[in-house]
C-alpha atoms as a PDB file:
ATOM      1  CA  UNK A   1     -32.901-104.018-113.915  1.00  0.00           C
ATOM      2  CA  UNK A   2     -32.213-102.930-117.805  1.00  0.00           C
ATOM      3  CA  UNK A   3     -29.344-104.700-119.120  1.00  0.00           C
ATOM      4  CA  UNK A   4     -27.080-101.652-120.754  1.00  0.00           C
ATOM      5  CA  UNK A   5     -24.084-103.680-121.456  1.00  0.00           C
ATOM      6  CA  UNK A   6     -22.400-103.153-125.378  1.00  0.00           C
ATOM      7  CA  UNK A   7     -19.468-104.436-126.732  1.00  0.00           C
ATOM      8  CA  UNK A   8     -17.244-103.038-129.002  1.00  0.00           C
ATOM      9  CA  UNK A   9     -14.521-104.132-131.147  1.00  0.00           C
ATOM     10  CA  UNK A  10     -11.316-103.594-130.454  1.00  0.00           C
ATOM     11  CA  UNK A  11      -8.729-102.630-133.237  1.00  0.00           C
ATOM     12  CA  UNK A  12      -6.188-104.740-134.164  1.00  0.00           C
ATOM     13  CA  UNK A  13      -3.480-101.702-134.089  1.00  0.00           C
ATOM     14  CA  UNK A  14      -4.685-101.622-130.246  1.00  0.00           C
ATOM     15  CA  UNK A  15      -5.134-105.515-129.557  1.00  0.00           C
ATOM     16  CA  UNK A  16      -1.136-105.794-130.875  1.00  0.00           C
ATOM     17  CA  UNK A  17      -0.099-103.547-127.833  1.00  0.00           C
ATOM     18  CA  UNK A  18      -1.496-106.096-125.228  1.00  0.00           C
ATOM     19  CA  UNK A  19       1.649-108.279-125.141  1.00  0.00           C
ATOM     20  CA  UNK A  20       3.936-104.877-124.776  1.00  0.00           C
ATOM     21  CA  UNK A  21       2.013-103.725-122.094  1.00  0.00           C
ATOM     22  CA  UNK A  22       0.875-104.472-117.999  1.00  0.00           C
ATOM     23  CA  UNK A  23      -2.867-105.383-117.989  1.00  0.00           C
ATOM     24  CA  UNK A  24      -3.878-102.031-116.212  1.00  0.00           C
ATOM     25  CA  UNK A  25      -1.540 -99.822-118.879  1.00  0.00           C
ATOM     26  CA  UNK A  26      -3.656-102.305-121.783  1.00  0.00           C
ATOM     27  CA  UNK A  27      -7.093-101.494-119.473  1.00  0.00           C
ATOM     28  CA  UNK A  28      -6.087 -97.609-119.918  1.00  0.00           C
ATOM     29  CA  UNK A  29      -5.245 -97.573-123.728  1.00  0.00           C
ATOM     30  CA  UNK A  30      -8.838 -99.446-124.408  1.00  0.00           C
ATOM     31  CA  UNK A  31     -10.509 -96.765-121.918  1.00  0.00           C
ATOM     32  CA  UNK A  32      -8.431 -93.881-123.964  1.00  0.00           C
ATOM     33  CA  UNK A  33      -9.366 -95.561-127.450  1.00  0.00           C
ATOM     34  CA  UNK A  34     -13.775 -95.916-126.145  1.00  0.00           C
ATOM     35  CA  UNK A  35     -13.317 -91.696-125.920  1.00  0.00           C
ATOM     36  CA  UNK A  36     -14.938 -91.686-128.961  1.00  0.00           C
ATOM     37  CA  UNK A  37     -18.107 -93.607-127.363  1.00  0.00           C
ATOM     38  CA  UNK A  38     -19.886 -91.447-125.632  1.00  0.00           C
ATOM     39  CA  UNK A  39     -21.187 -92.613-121.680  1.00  0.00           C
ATOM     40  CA  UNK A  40     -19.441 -95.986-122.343  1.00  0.00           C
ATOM     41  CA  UNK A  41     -17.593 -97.246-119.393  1.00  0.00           C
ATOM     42  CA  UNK A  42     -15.635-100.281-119.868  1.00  0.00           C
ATOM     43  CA  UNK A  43     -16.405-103.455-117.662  1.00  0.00           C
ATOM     44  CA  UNK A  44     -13.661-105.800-118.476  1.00  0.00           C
ATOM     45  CA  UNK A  45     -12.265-107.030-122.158  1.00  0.00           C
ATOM     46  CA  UNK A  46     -12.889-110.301-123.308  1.00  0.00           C
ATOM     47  CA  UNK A  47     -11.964-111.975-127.184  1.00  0.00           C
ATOM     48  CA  UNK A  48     -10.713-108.497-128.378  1.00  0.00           C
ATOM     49  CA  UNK A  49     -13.805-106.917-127.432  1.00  0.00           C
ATOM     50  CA  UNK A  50     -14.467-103.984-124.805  1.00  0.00           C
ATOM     51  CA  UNK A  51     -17.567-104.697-122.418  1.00  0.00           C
ATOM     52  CA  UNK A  52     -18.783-101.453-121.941  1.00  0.00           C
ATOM     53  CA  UNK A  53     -21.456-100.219-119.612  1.00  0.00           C
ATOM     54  CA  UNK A  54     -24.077 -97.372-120.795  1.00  0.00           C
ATOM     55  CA  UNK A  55     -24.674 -94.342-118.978  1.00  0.00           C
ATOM     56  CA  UNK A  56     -25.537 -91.014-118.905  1.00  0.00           C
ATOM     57  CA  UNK A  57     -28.516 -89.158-120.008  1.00  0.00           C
ATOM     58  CA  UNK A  58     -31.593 -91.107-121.998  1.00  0.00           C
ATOM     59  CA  UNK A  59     -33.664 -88.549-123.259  1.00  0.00           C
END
């Protein structure tokens, strides 16, 4: 099985919300924010990164 984990970092203007925020409303802002990442699904967030799956269409 192909490994098709990434991570990405997370912006400090987004990590500074965490402590104002419920872990699933923090989970959705980081989900809104990886938009811009095309087929990335996020796994879980770890050391102010997003662990993102890979999907969609490879050639």
């Amino acid at each position: 099985m192909l490994n098709n984990q990434s991570k990405v970092v997370i912006p400090l203007r987004i990590l500074e919300q965490e402590k104002h925020l419920s872990n699933c409303d923090f989970f959705k802002l980081v989900e809104e924010y990886l938009r811009k990442y095309q087929n990335y699904m996020l796994v879980r967030i770890e050391d102010g990164l997003a662990v993102c799956e890979r999907g969609g269409q490879n050639g």
